[in-house]
Protein backbone atom coordinates (compact mmCIF):
# COMPACT_ATOMS: atom_id res chain seq x y z
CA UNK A 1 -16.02 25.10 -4.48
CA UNK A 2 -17.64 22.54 -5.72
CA UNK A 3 -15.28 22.18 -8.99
CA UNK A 4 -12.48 22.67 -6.69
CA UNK A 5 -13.88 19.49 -4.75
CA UNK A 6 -14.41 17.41 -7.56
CA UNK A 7 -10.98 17.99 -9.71
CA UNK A 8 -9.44 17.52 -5.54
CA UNK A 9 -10.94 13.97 -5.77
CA UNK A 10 -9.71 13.48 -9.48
CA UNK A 11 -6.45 14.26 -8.53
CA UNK A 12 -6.65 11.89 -5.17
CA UNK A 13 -7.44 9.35 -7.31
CA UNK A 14 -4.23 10.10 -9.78
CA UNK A 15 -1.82 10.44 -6.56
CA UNK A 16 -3.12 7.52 -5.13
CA UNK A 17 -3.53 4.75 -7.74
CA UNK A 18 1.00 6.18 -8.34
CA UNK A 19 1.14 5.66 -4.78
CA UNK A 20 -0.54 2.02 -4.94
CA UNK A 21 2.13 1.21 -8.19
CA UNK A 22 5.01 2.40 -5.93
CA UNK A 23 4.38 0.69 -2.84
CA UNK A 24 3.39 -2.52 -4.58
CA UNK A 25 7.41 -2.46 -6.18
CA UNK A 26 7.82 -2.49 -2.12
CA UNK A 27 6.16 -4.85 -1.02
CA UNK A 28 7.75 -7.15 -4.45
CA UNK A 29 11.01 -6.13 -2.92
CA UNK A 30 10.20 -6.81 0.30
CA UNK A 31 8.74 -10.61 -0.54
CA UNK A 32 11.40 -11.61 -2.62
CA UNK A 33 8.96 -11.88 -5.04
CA UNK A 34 9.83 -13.21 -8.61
CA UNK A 35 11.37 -10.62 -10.79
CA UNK A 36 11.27 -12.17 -14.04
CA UNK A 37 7.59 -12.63 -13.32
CA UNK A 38 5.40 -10.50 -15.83
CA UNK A 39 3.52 -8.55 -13.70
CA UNK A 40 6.79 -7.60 -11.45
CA UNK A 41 8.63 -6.44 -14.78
CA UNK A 42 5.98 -4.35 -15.46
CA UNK A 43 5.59 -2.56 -12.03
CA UNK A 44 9.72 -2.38 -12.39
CA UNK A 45 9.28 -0.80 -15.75
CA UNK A 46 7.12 2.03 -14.62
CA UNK A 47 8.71 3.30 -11.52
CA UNK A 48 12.20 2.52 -12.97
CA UNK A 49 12.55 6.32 -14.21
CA UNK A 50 12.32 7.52 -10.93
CA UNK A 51 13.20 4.66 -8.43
CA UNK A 52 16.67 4.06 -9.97
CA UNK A 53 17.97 7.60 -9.24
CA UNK A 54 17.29 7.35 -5.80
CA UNK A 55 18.71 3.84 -5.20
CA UNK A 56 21.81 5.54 -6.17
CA UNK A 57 21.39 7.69 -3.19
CA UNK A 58 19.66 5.64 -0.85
CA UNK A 59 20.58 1.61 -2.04
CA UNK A 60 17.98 -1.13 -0.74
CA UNK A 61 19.04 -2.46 2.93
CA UNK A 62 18.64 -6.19 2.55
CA UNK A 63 14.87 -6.81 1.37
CA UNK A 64 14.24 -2.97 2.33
CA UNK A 65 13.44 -0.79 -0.49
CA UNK A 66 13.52 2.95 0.87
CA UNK A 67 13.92 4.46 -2.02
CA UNK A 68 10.12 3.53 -2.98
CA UNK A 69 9.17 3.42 0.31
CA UNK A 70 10.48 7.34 0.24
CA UNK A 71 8.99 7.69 -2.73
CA UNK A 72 5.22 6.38 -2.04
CA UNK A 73 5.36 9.00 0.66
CA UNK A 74 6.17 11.52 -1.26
CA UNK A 75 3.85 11.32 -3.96
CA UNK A 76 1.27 10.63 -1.12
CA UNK A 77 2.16 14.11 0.56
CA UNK A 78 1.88 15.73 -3.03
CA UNK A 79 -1.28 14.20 -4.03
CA UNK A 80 -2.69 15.20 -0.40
CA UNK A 81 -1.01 19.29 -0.91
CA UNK A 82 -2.85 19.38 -4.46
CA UNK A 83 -6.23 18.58 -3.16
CA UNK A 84 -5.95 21.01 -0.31
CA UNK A 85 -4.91 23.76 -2.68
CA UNK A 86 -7.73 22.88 -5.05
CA UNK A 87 -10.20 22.85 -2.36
CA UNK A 88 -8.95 26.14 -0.51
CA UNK A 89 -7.63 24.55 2.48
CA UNK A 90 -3.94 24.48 2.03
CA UNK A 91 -3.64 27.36 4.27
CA UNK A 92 -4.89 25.55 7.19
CA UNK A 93 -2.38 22.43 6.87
CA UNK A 94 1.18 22.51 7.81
CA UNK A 95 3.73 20.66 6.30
CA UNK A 96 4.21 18.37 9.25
CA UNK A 97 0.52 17.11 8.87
CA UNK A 98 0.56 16.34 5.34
CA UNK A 99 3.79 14.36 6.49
CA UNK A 100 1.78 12.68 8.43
CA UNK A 101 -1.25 12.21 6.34
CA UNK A 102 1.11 10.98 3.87
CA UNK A 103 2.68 8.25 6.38
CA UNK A 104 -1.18 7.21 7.21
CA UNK A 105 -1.79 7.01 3.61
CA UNK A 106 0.97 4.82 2.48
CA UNK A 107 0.28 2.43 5.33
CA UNK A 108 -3.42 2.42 4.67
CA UNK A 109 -2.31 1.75 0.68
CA UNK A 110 -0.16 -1.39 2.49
CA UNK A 111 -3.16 -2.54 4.45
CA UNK A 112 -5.28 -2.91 1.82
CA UNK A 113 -3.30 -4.38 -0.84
CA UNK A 114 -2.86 -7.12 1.90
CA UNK A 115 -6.56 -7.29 2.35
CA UNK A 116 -7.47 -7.73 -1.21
CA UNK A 117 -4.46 -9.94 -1.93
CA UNK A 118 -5.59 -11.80 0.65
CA UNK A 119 -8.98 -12.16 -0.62
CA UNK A 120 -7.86 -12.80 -4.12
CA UNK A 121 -5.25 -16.10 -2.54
CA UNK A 122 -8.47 -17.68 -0.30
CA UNK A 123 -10.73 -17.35 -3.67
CA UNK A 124 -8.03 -18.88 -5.84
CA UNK A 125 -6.97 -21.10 -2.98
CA UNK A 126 -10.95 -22.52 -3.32
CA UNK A 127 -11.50 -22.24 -7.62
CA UNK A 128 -8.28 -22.89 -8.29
CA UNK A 129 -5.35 -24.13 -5.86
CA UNK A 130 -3.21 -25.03 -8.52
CA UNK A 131 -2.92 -21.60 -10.72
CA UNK A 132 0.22 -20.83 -12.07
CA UNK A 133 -0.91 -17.78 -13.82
CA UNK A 134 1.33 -14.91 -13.06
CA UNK A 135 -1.01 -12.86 -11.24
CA UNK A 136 -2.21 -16.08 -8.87
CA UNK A 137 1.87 -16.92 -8.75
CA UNK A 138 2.52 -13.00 -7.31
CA UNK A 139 -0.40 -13.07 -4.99
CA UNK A 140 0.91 -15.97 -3.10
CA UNK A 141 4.41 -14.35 -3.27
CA UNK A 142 3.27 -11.29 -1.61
CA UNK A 143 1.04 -12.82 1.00
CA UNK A 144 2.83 -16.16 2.28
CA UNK A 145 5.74 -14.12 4.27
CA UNK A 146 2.79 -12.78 6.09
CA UNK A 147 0.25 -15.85 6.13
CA UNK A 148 3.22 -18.26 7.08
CA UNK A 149 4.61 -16.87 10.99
CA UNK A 150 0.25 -16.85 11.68
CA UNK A 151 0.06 -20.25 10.50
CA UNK A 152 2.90 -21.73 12.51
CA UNK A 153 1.03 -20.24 15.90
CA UNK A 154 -2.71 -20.94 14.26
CA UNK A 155 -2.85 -24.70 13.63
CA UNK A 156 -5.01 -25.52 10.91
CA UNK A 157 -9.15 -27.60 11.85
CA UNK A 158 -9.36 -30.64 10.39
CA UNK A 159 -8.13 -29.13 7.21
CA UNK A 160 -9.10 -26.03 7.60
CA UNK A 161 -6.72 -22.82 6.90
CA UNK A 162 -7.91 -19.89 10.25
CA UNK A 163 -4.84 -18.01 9.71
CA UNK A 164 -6.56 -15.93 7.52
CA UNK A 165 -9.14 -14.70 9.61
CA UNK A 166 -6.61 -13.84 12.28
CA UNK A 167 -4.64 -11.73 9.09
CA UNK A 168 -8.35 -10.21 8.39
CA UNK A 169 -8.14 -9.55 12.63
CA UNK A 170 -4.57 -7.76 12.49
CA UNK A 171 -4.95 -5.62 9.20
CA UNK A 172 -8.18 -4.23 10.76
CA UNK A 173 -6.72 -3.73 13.95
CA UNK A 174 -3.87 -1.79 12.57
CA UNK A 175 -6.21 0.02 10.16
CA UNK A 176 -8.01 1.20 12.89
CA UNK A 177 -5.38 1.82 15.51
CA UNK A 178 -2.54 2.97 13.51
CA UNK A 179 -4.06 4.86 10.52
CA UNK A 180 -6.79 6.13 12.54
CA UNK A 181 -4.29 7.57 15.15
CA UNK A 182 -2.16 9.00 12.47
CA UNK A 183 -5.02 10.63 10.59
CA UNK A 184 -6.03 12.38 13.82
CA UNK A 185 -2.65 13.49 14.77
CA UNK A 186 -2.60 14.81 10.78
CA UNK A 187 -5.92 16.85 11.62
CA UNK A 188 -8.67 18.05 10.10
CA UNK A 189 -8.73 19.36 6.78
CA UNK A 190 -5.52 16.67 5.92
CA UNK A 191 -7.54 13.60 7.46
CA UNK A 192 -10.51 13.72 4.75
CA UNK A 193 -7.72 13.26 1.92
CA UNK A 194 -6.25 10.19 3.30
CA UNK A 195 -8.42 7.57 2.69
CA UNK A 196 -8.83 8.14 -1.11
C-alpha cells in the first residue's frame, strides 16, 4: 500500500504540473497575452500536439480557449483515476466524482497561478518596476485584466496599491468556497487527490 501511495503521489505530481502547462496556455489566451513572447511560444509549443486537434473541433470563442480548458480537465480527471487505481480505491469513485474532482482541481490550478503571479508582480513591482524581462512582461499580462476592474473600485493610499490584498481576499474566498464545496461534493477517497 504504501508503494501504491507513493508512485499515486508521483503520478499526481506528473498529471498536475501537465495540468498547470495547459491551463496556463488558458489563461495566455484568455489575457491576450503576447504570443511572440518567449515564454508563451514555449507553453504554445508543448501543448500544440494536442491542443490544435481539438481547436478543430471545438475553435476558441472570442478570448475563450475550451479546447485547453477541456483539456486541463481531462488530464486532471486522468491523473486523479491513476492515483485511485494505484492506491486501491478506484472502486469506490464514480466517474461523476472524478468529474468533479477534476473541475475542483483545474480551478484550484487557476487560483494559485493567480496567487503566485500575483506575488511574483508586487515583488517585481518593489525590486524592479521597470522589468522588461519576458517572464516579468507575462506576469503583468496575466494579472492586470484581473488587478485592473479591483483597482478602479479600490482607490489607491497616498500611493499605495490595496487592490492586491482585496485579489489575496477573493482568491482565498473562492479557494475556500468553491474548491472546498466541489471537493466535498467529489467525496472522499477523490477529495485527497485534488489538492496535489
Amino acid at each position: 500500500m504504501g508503494m501504491g501511495a507513493g508512485l499515486a503521489s508521483f503520478v499526481q505530481l506528473l498529471f498536475s504540473m501537465a495540468t498547470f502547462i495547459v491551463v496556463l496556455r488558458f489563461l495566455l489566451h484568455l489575457s491576450k497575452a503576447d504570443y511572440f513572447n518567449p515564454i508563451t511560444q514555449g507553453v504554445v509549443k508543448a501543448t500544440n500536439p494536442v491542443i490544435l486537434p481539438l481547436q478543430a473541433i471545438i475553435k476558441p470563442q472570442g478570448r475563450l480557449d475550451l479546447a485547453s480548458l477541456l483539456f486541463a480537465l481531462a488530464i486532471k480527471a486522468l491523473g486523479i483515476a491513476l492515483a485511485l487505481y494505484l492506491t486501491g480505491l478506484l472502486a469506490g469513485a464514480g466517474i461523476g466524482n472524478i468529474l468533479i474532482g477534476s473541475v475542483a482541481g483545474v480551478v484550484k490550478t487557476i487560483l494559485d497561478l493567480y496567487f503566485f503571479m500575483l506575488i511574483i508582480s508586487i515583488v517585481l513591482s518593489w525590486v524592479a518596476p521597470q522589468a522588461n524581462h519576458p517572464g516579468a512582461v507575462l506576469v503583468y499580462q496575466l494579472t492586470e485584466p484581473v488587478m485592473a476592474p479591483v483597482r478602479r473600485i479600490i482607490p489607491s493610499l497616498g500611493g499605495l496599491d490595496l487592490s492586491p490584498i482585496f485579489v489575496f481576499l477573493g482568491i482565498n474566498l473562492l479557494s475556500s468556497l468553491l474548491v472546498g464545496t466541489l471537493a466535498q461534493l467529489a467525496g472522499l477517497p477523490v477529495a485527497r487527490f485534488i489538492g496535489f
